[in-house]
N, C-alpha and C. Protein backbone atom coordinates (compact mmCIF):
# COMPACT_ATOMS: atom_id res chain seq x y z
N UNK A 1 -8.05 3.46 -0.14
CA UNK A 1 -7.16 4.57 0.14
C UNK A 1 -6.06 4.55 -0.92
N UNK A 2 -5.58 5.45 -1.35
CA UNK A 2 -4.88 5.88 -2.97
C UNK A 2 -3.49 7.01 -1.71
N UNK A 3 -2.34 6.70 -1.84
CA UNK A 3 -1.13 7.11 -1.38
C UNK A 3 -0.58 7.58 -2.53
N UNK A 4 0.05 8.66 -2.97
CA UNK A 4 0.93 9.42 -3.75
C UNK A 4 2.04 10.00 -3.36
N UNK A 5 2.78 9.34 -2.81
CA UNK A 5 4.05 9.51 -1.92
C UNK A 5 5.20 10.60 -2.75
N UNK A 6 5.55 11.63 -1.98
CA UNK A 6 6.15 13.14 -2.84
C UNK A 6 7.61 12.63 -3.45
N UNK A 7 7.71 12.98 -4.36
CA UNK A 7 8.89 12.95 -4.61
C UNK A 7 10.00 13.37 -3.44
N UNK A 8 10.81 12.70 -3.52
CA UNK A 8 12.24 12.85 -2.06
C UNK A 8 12.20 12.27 -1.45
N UNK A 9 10.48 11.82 -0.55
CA UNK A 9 10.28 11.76 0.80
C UNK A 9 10.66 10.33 1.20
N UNK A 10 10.71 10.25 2.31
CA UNK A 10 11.74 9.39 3.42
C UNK A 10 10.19 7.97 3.93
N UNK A 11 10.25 7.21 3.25
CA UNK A 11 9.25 6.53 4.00
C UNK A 11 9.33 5.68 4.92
N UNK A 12 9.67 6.27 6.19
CA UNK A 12 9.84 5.86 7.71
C UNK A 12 8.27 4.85 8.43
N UNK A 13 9.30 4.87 9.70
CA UNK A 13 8.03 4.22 10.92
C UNK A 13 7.11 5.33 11.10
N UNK A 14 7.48 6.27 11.12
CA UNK A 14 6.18 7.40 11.47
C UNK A 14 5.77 7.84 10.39
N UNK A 15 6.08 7.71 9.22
CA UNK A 15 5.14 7.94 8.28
C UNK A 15 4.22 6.74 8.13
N UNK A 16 4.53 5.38 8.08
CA UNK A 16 3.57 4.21 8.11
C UNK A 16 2.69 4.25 9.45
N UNK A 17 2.98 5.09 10.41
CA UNK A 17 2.03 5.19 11.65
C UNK A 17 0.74 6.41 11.18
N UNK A 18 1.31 7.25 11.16
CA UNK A 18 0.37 8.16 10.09
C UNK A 18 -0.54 8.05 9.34
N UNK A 19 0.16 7.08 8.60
CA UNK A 19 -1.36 6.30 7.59
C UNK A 19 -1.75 5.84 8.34
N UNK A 20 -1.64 4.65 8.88
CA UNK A 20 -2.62 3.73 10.38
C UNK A 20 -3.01 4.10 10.60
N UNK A 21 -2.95 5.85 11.17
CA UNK A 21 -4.02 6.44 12.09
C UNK A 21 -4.65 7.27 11.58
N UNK A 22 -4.42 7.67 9.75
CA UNK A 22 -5.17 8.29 9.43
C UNK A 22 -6.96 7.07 8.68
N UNK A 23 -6.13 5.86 8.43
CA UNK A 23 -6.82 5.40 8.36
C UNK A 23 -7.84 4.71 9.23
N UNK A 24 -7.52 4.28 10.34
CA UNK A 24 -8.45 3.86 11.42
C UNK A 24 -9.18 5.48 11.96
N UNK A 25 -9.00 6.76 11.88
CA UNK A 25 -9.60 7.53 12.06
C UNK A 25 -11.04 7.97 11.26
N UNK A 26 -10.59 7.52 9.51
CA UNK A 26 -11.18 7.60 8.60
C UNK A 26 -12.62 6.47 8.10
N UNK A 27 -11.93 4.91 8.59
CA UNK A 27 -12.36 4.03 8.20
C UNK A 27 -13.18 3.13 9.48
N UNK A 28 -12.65 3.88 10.51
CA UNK A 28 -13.40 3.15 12.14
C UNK A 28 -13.15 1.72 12.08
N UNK A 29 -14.16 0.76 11.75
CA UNK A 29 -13.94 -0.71 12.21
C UNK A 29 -14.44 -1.46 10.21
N UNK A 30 -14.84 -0.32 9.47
CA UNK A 30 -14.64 -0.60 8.21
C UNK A 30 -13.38 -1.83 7.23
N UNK A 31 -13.54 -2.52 6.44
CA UNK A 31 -12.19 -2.58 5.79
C UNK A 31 -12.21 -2.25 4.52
N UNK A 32 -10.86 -1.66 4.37
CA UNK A 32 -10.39 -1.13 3.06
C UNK A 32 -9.33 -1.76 2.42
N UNK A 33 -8.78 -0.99 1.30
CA UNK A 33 -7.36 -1.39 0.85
C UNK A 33 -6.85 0.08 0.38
N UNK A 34 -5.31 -0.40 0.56
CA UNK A 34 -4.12 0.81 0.28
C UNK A 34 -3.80 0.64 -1.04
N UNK A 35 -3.49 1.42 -2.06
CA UNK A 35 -2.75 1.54 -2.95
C UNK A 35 -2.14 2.20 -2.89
N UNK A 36 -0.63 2.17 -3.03
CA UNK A 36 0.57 2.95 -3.19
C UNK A 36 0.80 3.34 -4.59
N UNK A 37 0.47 4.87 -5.18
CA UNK A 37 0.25 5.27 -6.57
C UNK A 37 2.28 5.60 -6.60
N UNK A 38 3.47 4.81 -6.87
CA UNK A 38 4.41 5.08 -6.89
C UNK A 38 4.96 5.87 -8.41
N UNK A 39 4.70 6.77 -8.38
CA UNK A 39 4.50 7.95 -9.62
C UNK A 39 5.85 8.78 -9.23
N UNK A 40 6.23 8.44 -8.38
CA UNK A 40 7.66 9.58 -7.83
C UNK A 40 8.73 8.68 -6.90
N UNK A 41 9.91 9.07 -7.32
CA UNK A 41 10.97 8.49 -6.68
C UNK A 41 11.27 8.72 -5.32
N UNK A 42 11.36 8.13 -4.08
CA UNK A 42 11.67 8.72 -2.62
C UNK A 42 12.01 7.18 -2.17
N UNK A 43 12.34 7.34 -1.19
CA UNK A 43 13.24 6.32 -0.14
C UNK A 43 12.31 5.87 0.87
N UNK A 44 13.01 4.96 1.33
CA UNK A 44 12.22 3.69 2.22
C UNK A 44 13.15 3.62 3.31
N UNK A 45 12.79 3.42 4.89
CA UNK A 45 13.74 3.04 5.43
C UNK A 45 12.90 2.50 6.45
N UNK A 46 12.24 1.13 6.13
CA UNK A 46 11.12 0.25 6.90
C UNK A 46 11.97 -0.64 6.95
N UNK A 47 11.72 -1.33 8.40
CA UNK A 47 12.19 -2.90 8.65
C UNK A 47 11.34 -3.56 8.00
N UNK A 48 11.27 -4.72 8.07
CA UNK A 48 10.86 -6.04 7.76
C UNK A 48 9.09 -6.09 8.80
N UNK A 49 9.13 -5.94 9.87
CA UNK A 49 8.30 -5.73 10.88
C UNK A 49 7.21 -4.37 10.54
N UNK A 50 7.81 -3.60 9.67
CA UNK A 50 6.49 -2.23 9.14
C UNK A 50 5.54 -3.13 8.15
N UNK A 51 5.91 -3.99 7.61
CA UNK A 51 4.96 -5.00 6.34
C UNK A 51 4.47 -5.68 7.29
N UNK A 52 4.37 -6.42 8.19
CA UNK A 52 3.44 -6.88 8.91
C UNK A 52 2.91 -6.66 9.97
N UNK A 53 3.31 -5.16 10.36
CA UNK A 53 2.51 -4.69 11.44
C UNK A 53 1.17 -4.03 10.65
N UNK A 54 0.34 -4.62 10.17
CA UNK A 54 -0.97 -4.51 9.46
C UNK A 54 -1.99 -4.97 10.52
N UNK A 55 -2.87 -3.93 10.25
CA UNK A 55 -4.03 -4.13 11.07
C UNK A 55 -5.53 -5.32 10.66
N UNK A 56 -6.05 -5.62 11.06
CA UNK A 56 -7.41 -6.06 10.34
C UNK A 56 -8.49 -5.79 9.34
N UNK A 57 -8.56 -4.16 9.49
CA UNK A 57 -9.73 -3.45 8.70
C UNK A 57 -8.50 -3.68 7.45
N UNK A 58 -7.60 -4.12 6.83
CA UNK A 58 -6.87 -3.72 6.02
C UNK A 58 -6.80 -4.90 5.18
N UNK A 59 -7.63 -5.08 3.89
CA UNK A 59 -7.92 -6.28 3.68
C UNK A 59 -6.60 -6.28 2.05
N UNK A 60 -6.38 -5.67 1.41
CA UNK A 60 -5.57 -5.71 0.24
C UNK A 60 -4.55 -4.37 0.16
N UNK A 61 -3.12 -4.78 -0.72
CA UNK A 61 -2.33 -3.76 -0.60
C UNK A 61 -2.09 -3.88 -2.39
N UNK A 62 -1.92 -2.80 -3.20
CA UNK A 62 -1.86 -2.72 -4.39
C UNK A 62 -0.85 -1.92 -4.46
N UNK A 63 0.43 -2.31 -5.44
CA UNK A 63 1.08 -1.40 -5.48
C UNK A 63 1.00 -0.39 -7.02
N UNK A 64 1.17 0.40 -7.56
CA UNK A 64 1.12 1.44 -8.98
C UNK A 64 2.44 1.75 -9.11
N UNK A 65 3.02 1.12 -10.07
CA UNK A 65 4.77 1.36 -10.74
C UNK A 65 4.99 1.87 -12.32
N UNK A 66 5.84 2.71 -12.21
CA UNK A 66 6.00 3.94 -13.41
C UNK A 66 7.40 2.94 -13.96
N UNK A 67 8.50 1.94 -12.85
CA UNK A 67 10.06 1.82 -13.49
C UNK A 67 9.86 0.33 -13.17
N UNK A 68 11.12 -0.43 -13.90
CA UNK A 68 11.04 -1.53 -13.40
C UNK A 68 11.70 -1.96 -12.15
N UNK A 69 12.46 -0.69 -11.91
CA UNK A 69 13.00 -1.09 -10.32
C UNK A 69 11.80 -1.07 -9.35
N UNK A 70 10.94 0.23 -9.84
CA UNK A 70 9.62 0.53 -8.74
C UNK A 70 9.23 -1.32 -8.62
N UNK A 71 9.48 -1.60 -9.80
CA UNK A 71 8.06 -2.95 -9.66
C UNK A 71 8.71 -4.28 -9.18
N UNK A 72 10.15 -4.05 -9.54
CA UNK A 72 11.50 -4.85 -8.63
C UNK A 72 10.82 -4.58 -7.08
N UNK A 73 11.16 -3.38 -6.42
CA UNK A 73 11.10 -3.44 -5.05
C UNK A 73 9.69 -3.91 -4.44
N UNK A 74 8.55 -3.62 -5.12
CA UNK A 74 7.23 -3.87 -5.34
C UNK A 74 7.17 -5.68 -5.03
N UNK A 75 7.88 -6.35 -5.60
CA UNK A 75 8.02 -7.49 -5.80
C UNK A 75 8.64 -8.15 -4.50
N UNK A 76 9.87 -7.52 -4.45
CA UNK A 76 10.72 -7.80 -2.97
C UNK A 76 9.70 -7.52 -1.94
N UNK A 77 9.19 -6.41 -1.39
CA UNK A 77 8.17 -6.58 -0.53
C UNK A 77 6.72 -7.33 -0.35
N UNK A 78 6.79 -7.93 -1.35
CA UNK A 78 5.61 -8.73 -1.63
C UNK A 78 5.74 -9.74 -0.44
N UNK A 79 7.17 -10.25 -0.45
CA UNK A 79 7.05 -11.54 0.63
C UNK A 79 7.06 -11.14 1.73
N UNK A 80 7.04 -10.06 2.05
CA UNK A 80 6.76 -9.80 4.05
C UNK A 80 4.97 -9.22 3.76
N UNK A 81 3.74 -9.32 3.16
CA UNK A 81 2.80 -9.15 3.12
C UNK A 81 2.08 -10.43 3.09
N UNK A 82 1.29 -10.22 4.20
CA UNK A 82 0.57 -11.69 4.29
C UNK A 82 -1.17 -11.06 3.99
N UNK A 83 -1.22 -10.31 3.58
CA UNK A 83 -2.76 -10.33 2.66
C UNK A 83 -2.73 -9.74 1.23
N UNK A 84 -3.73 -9.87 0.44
CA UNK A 84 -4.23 -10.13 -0.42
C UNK A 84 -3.19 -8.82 -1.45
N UNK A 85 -2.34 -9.35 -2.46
CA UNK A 85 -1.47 -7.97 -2.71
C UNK A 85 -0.96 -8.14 -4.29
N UNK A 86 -0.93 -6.62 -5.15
CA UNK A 86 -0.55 -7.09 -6.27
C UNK A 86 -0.29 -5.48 -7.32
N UNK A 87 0.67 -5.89 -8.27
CA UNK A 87 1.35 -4.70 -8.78
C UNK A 87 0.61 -4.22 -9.94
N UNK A 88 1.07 -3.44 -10.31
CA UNK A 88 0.01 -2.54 -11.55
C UNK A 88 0.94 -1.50 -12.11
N UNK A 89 0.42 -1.41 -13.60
CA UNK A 89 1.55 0.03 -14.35
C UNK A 89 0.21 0.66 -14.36
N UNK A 90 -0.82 0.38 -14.58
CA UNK A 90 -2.16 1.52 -14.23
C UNK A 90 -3.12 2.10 -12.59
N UNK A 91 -2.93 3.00 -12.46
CA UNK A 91 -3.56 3.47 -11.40
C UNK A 91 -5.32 2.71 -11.76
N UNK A 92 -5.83 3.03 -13.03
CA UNK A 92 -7.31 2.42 -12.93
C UNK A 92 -7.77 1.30 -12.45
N UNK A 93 -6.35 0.43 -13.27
CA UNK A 93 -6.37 -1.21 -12.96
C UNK A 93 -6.25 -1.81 -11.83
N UNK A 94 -5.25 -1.47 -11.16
CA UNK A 94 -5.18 -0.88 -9.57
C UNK A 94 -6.61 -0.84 -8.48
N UNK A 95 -7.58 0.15 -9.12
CA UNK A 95 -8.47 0.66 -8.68
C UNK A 95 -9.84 -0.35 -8.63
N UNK A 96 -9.38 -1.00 -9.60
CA UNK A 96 -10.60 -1.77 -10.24
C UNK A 96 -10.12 -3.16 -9.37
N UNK A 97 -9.14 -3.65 -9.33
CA UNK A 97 -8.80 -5.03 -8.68
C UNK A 97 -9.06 -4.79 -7.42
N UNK A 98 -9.10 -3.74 -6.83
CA UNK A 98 -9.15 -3.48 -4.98
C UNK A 98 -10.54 -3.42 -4.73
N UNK A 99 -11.39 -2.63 -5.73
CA UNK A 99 -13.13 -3.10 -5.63
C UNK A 99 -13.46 -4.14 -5.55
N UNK A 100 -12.39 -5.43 -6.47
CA UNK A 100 -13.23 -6.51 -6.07
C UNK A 100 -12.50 -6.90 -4.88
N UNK A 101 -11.62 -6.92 -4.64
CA UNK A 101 -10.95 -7.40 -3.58
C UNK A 101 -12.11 -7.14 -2.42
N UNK A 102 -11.96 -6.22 -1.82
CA UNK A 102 -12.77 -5.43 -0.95
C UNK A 102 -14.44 -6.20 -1.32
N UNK A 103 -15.05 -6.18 -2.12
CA UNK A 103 -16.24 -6.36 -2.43
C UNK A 103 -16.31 -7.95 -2.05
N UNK A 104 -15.42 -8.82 -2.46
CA UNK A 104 -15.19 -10.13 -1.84
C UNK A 104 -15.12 -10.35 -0.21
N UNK A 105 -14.84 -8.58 0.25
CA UNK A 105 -14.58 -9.25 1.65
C UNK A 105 -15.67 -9.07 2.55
N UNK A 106 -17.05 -8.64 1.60
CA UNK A 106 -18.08 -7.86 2.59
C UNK A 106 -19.14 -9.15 2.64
């Protein structure tokens, strides 16, 4: 799953519920991984508790950074993720590390 989060937007508890349920709607008892394509500037306002309220089917989190703050905060959230997780200035590269990730987990 590839996230392109809008420029402005507010990334809350109900937006991280949203994905959850768009993904367990999408993916059933499947596992995948998230990449966050961070291509646009917007705000965060997650506890500590939204990074590890992660489900099972959810085997890797990749993040995609354009600034070095993106890859600063990228970094800071790294330590409330307890699976398989890692930063990127390329969306491909990104793309390509989560295949194997994923492909390791089948």
């Amino acid at each position: 799953m590839v996230a392109t989060p809008a420029e402005g937007i507010v990334l809350d508890e109900e937006y991280v519920s949203k994905i959850q349920a768009l993904a367990t709607d999408f993916y059933n008892d499947n596992s995948f991984g998230y990449i966050s394509n961070r291509i646009h500037d917007y705000s965060r306002n997650l506890s500590p508790k939204s990074y590890t309220r992660q489900f099972p089917i959810l085997k890797a989190i990749a993040i995609v950074y354009k600034t070095e703050n993106t890859l600063k905060v990228a970094e800071f959230e790294s330590y409330f993720i307890q699976i398989p997780f890692s930063t990127f200035s390329d969306l491909e590269a990104a793309k390509q590390w989560m295949l194997s990730r994923i492909s390791s987990e089948e």
